[in-house]
N, C-alpha and C. Protein backbone atom coordinates (compact mmCIF):
# COMPACT_ATOMS: atom_id res chain seq x y z
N UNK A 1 0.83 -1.20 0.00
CA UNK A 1 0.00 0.00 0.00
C UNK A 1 0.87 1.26 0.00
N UNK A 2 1.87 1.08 0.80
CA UNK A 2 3.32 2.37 0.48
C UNK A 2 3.28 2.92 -0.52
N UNK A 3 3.57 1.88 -1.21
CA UNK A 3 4.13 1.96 -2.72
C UNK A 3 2.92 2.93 -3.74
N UNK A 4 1.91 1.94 -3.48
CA UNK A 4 1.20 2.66 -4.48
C UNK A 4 0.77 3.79 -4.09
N UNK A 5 0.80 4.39 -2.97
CA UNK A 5 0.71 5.86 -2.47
C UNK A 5 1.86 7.18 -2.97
N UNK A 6 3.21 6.19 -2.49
CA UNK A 6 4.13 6.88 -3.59
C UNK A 6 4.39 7.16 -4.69
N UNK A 7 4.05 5.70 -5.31
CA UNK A 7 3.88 6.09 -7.12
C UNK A 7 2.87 7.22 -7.00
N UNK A 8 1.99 7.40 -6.60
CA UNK A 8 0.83 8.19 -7.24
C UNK A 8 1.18 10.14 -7.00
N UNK A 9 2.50 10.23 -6.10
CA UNK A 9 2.88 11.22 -5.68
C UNK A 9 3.63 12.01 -6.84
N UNK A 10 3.37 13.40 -6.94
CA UNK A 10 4.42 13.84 -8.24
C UNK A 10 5.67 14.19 -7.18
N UNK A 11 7.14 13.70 -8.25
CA UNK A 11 8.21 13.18 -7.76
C UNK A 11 8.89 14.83 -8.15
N UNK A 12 8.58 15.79 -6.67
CA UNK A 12 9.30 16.69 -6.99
C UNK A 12 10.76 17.07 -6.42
N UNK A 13 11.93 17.70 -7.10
CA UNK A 13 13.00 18.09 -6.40
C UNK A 13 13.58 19.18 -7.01
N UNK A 14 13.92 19.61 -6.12
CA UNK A 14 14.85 20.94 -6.16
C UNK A 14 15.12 21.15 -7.51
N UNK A 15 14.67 22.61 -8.19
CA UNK A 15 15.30 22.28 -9.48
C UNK A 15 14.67 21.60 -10.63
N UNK A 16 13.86 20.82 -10.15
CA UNK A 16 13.33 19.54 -11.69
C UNK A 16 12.25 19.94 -12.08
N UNK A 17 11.37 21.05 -11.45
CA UNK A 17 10.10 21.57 -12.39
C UNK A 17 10.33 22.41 -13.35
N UNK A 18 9.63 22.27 -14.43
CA UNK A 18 9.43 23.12 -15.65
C UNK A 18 8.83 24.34 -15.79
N UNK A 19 7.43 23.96 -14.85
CA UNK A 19 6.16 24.65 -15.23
C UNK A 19 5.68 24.12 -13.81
N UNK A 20 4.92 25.25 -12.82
CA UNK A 20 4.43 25.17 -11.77
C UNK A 20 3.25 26.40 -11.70
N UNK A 21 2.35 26.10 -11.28
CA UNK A 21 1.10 27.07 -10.95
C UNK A 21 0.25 26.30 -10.06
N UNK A 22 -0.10 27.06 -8.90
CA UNK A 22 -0.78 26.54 -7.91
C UNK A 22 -2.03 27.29 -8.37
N UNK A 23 -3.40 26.49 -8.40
CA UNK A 23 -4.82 26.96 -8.98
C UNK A 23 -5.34 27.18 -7.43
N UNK A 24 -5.46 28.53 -7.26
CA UNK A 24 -6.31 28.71 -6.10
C UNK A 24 -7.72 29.29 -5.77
N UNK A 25 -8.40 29.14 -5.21
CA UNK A 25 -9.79 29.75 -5.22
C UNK A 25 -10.05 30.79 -4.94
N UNK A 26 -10.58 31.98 -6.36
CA UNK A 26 -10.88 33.60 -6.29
C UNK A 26 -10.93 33.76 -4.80
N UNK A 27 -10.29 35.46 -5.00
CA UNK A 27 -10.74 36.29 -4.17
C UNK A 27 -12.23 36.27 -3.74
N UNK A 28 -13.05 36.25 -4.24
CA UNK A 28 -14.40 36.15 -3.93
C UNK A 28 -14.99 35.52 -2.59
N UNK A 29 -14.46 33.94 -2.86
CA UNK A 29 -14.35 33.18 -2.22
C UNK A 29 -13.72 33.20 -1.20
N UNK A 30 -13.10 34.07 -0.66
CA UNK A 30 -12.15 33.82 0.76
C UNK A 30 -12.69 35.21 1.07
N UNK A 31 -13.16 36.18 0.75
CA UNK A 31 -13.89 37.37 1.10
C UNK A 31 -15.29 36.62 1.74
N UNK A 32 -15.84 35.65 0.56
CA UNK A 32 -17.15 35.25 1.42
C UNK A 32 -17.01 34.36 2.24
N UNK A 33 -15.76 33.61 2.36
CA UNK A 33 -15.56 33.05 3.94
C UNK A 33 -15.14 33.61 5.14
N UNK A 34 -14.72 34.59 5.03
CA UNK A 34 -14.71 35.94 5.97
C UNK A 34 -15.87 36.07 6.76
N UNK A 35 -17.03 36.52 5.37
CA UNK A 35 -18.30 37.14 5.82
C UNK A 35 -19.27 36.30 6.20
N UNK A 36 -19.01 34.90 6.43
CA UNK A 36 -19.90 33.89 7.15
C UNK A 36 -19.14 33.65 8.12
N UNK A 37 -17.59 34.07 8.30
CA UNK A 37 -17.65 33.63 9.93
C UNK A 37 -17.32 34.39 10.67
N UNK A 38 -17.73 35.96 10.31
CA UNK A 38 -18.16 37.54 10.95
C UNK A 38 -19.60 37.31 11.08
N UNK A 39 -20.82 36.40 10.64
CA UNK A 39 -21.78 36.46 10.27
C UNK A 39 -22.09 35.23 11.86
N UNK A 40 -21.49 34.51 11.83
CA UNK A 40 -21.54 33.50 12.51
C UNK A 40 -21.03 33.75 13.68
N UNK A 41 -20.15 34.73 13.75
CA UNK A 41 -19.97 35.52 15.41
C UNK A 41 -20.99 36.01 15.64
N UNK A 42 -21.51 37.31 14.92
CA UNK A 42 -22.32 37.85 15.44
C UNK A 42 -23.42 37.16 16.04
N UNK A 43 -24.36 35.97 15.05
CA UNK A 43 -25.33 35.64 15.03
C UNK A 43 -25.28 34.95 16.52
N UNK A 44 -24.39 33.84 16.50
CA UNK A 44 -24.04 33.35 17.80
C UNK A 44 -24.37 34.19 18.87
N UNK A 45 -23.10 34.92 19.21
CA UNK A 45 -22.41 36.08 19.96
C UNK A 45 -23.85 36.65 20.48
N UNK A 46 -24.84 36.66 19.42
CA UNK A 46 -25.83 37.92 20.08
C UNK A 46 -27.31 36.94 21.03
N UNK A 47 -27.03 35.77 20.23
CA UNK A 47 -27.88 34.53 20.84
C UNK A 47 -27.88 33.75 22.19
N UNK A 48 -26.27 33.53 22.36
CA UNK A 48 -25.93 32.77 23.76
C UNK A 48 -24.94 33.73 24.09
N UNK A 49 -23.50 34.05 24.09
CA UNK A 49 -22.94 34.43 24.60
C UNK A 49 -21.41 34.86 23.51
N UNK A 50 -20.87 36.43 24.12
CA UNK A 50 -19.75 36.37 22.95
C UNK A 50 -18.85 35.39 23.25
N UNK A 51 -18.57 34.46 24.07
CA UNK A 51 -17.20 33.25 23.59
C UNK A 51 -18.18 32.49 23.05
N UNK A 52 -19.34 31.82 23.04
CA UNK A 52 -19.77 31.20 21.84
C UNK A 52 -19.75 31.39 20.90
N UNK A 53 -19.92 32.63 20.14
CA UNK A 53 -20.05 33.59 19.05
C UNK A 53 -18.31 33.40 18.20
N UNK A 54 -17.63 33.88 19.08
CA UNK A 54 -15.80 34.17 18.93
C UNK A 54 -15.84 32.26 18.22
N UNK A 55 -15.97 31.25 19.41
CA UNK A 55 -15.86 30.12 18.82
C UNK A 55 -16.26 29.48 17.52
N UNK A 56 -17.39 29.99 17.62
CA UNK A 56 -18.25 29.52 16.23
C UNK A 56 -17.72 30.41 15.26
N UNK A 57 -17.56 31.12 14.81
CA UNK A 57 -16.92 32.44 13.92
C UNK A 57 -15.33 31.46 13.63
N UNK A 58 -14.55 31.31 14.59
CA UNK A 58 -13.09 31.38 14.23
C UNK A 58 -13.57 29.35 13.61
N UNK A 59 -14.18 29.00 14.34
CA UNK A 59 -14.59 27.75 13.33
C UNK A 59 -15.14 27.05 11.68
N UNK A 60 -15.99 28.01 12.04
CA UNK A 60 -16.56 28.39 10.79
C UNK A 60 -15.50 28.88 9.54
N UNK A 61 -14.53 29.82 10.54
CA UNK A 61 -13.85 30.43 9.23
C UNK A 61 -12.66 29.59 8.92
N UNK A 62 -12.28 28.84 9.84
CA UNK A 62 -11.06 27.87 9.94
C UNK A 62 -11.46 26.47 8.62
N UNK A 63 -13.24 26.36 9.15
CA UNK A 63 -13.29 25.02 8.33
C UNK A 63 -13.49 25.41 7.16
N UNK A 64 -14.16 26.06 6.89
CA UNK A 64 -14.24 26.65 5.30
C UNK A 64 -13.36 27.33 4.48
N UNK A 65 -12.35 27.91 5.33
CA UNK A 65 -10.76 28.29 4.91
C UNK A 65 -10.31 26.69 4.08
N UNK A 66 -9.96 25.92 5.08
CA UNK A 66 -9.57 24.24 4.63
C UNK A 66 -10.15 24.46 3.85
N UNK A 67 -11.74 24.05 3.92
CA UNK A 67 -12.30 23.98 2.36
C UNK A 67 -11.75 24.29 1.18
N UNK A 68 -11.48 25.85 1.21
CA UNK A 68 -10.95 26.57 -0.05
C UNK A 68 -9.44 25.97 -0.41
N UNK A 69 -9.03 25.85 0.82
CA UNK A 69 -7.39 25.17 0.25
C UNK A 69 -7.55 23.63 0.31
N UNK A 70 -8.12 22.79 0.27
CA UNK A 70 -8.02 21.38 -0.26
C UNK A 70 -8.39 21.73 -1.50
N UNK A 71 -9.48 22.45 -1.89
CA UNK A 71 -9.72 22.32 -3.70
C UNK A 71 -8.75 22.81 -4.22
N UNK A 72 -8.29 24.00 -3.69
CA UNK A 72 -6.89 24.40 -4.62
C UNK A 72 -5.99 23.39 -4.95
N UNK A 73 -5.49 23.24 -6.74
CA UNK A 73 -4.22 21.99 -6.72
C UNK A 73 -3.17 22.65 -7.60
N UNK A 74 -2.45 22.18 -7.78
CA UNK A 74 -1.15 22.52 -8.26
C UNK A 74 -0.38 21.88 -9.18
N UNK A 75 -0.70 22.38 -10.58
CA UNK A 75 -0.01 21.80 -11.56
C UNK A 75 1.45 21.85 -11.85
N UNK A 76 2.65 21.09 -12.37
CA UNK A 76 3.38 20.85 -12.60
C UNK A 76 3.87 20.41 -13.80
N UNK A 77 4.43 20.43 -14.19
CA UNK A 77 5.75 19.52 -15.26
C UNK A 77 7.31 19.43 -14.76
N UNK A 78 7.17 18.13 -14.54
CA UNK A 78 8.86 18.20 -14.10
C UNK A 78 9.04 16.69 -14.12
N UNK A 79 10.42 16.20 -14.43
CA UNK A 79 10.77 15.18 -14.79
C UNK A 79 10.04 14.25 -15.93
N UNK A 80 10.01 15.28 -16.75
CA UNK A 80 8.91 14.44 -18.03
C UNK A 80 7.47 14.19 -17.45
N UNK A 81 7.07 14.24 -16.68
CA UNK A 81 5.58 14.29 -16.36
C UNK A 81 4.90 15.81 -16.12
N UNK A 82 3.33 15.34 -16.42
CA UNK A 82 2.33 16.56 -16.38
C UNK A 82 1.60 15.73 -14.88
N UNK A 83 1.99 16.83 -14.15
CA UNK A 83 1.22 16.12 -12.61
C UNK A 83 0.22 17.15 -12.31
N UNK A 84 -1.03 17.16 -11.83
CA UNK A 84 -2.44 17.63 -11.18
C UNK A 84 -2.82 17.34 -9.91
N UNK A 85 -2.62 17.90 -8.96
CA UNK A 85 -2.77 16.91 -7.96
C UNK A 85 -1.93 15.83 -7.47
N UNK A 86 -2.58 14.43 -7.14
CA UNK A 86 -1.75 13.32 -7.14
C UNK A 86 -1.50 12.36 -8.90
N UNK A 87 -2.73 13.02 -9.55
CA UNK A 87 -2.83 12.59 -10.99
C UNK A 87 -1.13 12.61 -12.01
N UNK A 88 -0.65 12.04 -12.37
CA UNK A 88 0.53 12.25 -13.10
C UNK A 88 0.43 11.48 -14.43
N UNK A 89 1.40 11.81 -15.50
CA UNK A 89 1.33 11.22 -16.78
C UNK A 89 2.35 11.36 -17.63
N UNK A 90 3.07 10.65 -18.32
CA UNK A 90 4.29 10.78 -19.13
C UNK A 90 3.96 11.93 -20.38
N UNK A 91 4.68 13.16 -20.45
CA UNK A 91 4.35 14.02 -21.18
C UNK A 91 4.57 13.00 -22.72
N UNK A 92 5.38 12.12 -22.69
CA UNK A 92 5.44 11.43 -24.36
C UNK A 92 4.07 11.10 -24.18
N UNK A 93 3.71 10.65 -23.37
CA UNK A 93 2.10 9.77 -24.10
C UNK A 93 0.93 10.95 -24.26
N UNK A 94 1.23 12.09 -24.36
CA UNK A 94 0.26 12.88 -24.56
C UNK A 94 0.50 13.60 -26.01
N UNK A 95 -0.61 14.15 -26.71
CA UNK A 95 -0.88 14.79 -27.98
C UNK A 95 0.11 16.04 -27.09
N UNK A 96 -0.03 17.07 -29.05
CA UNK A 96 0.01 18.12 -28.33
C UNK A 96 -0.82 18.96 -28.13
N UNK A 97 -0.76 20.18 -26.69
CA UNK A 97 -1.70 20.46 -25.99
C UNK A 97 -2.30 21.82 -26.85
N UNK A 98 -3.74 22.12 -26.48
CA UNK A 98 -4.33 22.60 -27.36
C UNK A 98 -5.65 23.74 -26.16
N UNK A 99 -4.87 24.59 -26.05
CA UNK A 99 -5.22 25.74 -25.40
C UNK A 99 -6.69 26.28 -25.57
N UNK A 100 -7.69 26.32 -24.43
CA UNK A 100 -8.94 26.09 -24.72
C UNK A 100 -9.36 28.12 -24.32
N UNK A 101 -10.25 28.58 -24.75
CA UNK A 101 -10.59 29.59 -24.47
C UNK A 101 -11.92 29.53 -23.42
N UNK A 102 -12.57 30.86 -22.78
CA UNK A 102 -13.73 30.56 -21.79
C UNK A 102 -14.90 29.90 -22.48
N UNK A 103 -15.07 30.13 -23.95
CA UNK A 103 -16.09 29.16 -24.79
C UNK A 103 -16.05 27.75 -24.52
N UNK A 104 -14.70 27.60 -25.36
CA UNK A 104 -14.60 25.89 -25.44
C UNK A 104 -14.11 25.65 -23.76
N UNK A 105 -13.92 25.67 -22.80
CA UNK A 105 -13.65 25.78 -21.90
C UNK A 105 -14.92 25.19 -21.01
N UNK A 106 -15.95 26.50 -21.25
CA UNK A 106 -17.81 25.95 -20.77
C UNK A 106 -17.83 24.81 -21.84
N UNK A 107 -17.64 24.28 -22.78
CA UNK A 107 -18.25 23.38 -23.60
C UNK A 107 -17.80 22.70 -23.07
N UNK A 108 -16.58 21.69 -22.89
CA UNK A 108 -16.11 20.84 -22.12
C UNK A 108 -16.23 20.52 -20.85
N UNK A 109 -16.56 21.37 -20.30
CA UNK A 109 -16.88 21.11 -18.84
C UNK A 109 -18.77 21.06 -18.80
N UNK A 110 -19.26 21.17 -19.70
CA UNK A 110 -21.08 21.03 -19.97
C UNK A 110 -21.05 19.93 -20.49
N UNK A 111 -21.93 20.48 -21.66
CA UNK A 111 -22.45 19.42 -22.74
C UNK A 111 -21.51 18.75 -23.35
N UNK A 112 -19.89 18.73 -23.53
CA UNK A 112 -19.46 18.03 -24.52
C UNK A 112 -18.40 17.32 -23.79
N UNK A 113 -19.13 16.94 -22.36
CA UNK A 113 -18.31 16.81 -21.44
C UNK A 113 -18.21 14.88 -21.51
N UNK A 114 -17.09 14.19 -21.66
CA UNK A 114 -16.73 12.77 -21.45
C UNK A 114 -16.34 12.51 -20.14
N UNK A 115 -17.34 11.91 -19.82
CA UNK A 115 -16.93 11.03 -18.60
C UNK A 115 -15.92 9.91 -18.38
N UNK A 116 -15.52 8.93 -19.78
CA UNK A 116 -14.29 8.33 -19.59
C UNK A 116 -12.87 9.49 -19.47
N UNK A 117 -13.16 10.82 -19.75
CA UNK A 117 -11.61 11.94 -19.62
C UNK A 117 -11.09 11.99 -18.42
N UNK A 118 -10.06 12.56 -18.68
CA UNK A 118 -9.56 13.41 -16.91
C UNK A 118 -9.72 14.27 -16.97
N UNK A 119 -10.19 15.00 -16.11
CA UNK A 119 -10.80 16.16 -16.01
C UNK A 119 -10.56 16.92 -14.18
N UNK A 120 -9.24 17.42 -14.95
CA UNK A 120 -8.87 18.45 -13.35
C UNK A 120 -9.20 19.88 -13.80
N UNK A 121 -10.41 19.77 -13.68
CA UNK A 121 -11.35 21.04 -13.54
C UNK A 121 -11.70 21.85 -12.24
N UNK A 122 -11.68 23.49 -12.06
CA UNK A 122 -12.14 24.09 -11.61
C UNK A 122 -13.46 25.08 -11.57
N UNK A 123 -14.57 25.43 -11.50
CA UNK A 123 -15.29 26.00 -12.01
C UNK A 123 -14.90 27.59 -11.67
N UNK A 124 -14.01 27.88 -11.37
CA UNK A 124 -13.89 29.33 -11.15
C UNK A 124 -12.51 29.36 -11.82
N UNK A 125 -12.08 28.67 -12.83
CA UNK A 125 -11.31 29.05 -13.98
C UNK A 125 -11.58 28.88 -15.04
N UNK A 126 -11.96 30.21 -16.02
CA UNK A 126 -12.42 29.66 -16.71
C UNK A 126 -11.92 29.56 -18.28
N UNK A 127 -10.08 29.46 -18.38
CA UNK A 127 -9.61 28.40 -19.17
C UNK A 127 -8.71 27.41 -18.95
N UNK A 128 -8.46 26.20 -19.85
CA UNK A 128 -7.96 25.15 -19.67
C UNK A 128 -6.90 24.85 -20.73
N UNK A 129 -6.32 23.65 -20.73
CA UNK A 129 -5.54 22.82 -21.80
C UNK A 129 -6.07 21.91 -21.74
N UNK A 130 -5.93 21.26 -22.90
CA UNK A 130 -6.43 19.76 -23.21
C UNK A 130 -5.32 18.37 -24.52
N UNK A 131 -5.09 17.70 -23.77
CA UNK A 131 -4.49 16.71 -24.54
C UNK A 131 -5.20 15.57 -24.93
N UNK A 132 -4.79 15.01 -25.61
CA UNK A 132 -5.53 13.50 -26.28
C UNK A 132 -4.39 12.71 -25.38
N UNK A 133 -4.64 11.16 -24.86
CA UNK A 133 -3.98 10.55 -24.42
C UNK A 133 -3.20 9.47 -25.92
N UNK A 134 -2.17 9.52 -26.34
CA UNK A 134 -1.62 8.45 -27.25
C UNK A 134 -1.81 7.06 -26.89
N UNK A 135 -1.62 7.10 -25.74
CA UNK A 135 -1.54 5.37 -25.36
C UNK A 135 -2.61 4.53 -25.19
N UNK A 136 -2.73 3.74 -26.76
CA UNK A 136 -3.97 2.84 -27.11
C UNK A 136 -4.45 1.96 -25.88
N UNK A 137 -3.20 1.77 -24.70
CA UNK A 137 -3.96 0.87 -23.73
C UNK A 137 -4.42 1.61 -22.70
N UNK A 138 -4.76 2.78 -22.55
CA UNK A 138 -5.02 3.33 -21.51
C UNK A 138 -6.69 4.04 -22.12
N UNK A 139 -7.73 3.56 -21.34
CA UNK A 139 -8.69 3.76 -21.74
C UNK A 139 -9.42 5.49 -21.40
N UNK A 140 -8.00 6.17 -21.12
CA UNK A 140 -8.67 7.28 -20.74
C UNK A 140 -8.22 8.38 -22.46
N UNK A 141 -9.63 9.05 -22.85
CA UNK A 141 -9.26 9.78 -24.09
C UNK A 141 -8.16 10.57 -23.84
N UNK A 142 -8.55 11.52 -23.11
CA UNK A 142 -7.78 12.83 -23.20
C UNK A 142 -7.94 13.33 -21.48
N UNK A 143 -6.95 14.38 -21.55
CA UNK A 143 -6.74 15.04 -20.12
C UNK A 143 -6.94 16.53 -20.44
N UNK A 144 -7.86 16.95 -19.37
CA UNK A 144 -8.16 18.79 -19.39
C UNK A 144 -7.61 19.23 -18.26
N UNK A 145 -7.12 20.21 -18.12
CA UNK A 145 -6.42 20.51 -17.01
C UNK A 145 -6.96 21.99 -16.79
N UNK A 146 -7.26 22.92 -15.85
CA UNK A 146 -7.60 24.62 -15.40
C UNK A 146 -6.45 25.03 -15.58
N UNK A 147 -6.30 26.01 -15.75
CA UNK A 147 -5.30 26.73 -15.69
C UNK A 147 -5.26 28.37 -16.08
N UNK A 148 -5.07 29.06 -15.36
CA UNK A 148 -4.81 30.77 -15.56
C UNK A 148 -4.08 30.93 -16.47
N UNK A 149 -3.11 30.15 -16.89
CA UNK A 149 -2.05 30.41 -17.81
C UNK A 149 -1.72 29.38 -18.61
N UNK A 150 -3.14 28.89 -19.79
CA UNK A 150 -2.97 28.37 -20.38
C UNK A 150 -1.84 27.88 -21.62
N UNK A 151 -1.89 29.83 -21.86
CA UNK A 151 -0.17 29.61 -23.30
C UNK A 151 1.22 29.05 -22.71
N UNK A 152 1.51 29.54 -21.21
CA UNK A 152 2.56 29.72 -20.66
C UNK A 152 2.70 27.63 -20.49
N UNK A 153 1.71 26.91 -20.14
CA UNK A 153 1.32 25.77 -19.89
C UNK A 153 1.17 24.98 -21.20
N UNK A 154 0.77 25.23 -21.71
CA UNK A 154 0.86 25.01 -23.27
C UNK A 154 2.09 24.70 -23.78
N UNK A 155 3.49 26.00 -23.62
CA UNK A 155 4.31 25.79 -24.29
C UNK A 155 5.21 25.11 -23.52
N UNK A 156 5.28 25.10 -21.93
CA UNK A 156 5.83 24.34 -21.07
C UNK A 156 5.81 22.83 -21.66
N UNK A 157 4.31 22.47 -21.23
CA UNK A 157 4.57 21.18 -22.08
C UNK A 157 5.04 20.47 -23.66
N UNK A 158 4.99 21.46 -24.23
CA UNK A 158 5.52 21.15 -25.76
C UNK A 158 6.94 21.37 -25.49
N UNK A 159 8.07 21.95 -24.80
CA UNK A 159 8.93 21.77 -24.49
C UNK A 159 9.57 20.85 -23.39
N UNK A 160 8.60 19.88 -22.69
CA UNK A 160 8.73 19.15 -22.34
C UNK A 160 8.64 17.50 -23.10
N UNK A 161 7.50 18.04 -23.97
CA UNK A 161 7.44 16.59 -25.03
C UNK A 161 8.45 17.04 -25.98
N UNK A 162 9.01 18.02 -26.16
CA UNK A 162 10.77 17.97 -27.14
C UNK A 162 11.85 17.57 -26.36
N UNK A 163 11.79 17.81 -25.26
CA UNK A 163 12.90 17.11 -24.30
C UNK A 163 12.95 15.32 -24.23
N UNK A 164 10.99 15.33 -24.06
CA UNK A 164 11.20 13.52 -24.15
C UNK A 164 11.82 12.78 -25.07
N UNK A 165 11.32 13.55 -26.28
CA UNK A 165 11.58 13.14 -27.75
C UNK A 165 13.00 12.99 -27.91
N UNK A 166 13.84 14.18 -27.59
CA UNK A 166 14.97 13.87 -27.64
C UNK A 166 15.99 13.17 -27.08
N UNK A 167 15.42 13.02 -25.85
CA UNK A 167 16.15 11.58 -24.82
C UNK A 167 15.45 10.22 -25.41
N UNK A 168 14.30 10.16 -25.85
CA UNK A 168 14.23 8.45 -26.55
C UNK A 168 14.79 8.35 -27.74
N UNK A 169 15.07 9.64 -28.65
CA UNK A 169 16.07 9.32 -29.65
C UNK A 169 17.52 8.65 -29.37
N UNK A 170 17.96 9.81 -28.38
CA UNK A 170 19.27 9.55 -28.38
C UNK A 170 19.64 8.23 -27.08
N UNK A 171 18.52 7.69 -26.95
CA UNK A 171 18.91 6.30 -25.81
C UNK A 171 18.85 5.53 -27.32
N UNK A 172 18.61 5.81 -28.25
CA UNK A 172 17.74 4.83 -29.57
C UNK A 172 18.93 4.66 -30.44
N UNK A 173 20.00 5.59 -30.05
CA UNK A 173 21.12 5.64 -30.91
C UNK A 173 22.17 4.66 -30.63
N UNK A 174 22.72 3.75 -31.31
CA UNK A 174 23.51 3.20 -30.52
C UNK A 174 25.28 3.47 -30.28
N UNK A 175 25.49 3.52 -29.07
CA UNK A 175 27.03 4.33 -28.73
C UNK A 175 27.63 3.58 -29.63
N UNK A 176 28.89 4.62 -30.30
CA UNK A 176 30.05 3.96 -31.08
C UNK A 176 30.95 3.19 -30.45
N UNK A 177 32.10 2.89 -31.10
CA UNK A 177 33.16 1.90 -30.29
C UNK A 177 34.13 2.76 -30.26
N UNK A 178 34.35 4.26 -30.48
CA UNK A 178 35.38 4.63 -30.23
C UNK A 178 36.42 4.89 -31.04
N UNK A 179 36.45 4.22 -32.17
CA UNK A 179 37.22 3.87 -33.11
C UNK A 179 36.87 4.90 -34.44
């Protein structure tokens, strides 16, 4: 069980990422968790007593804080993989990536949405990337990923699938004798 907890971990070190963006949840959202647990003092506070009020408030805002930061995830490229989360994938086995705007963006995440995909979606971003998966044995089509900075992510990974490309060439070559 180790193991497969580790595999599933993106293998980061010092140095080996490409492309990093942590997707976090609007301003909006941490303004309106503020105002439910100012909302939740008061209401308390004015009902039983202000340390009930103080308690419930700093609770409220504590658990729904978590909230906002477990959904937040953090994309990567580093060491030849595109990692999401705990999700990871060999940038060779992916197409190349194909930068979605807020249109196609709602389309994919609605109506033209596949349930066999991966889909590390946010609804409060509203563009993405999207790859086709190459590898005929892996029954998943394609991978969509959120992202604020789709081009920057985009070209990350296309310079990451030229890096792959060029290390399976040159393992493909075979060393001379020297001579």
């Amino acid at each position: 069980m180790t193991q497969a907890r580790t595999a599933a971990l993106p293998r980061l070190e010092p140095g080996g990422s490409t492309y990093r963006e942590r997707v976090w949840a609007p301003l909006w959202m941490w303004v309106f968790t503020l105002g439910m647990a100012i909302s939740m003092l008061l209401a308390f506070g004015a009902a039983t007593s202000p340390t009930i009020g103080v308690a419930t408030g700093v609770a409220t805002g504590a658990l729904m804080g978590y909230g906002l930061l477990s959904m937040s995830t953090t994309v990567t490229i580093c060491h030849g993989e595109l990692c999401t989360g705990r999700a990871h994938i060999p940038v060779g086995l992916l197409s190349r990536p194909v930068v979605l705007d807020p249109q196609q963006t709602a389309v994919i995440r609605g109506p033209g949405i596949r349930v066999d995909a991966f889909h590390a979606m946010h609804g409060w971003v509203s563009t993405a990337i999207r790859c086709d998966v190459l590898d005929l044995a892996d029954p998943t089509p394609y991978w969509v990923v959120s992202t604020r900075r789709p081009a920057q992510l985009a070209a990350a990974l296309r310079a990451a699938q030229t890096q792959a490309l060029l290390e399976t060439t040159d393992s493909d070559v075979p060393a001379g004798d020297g001579s």
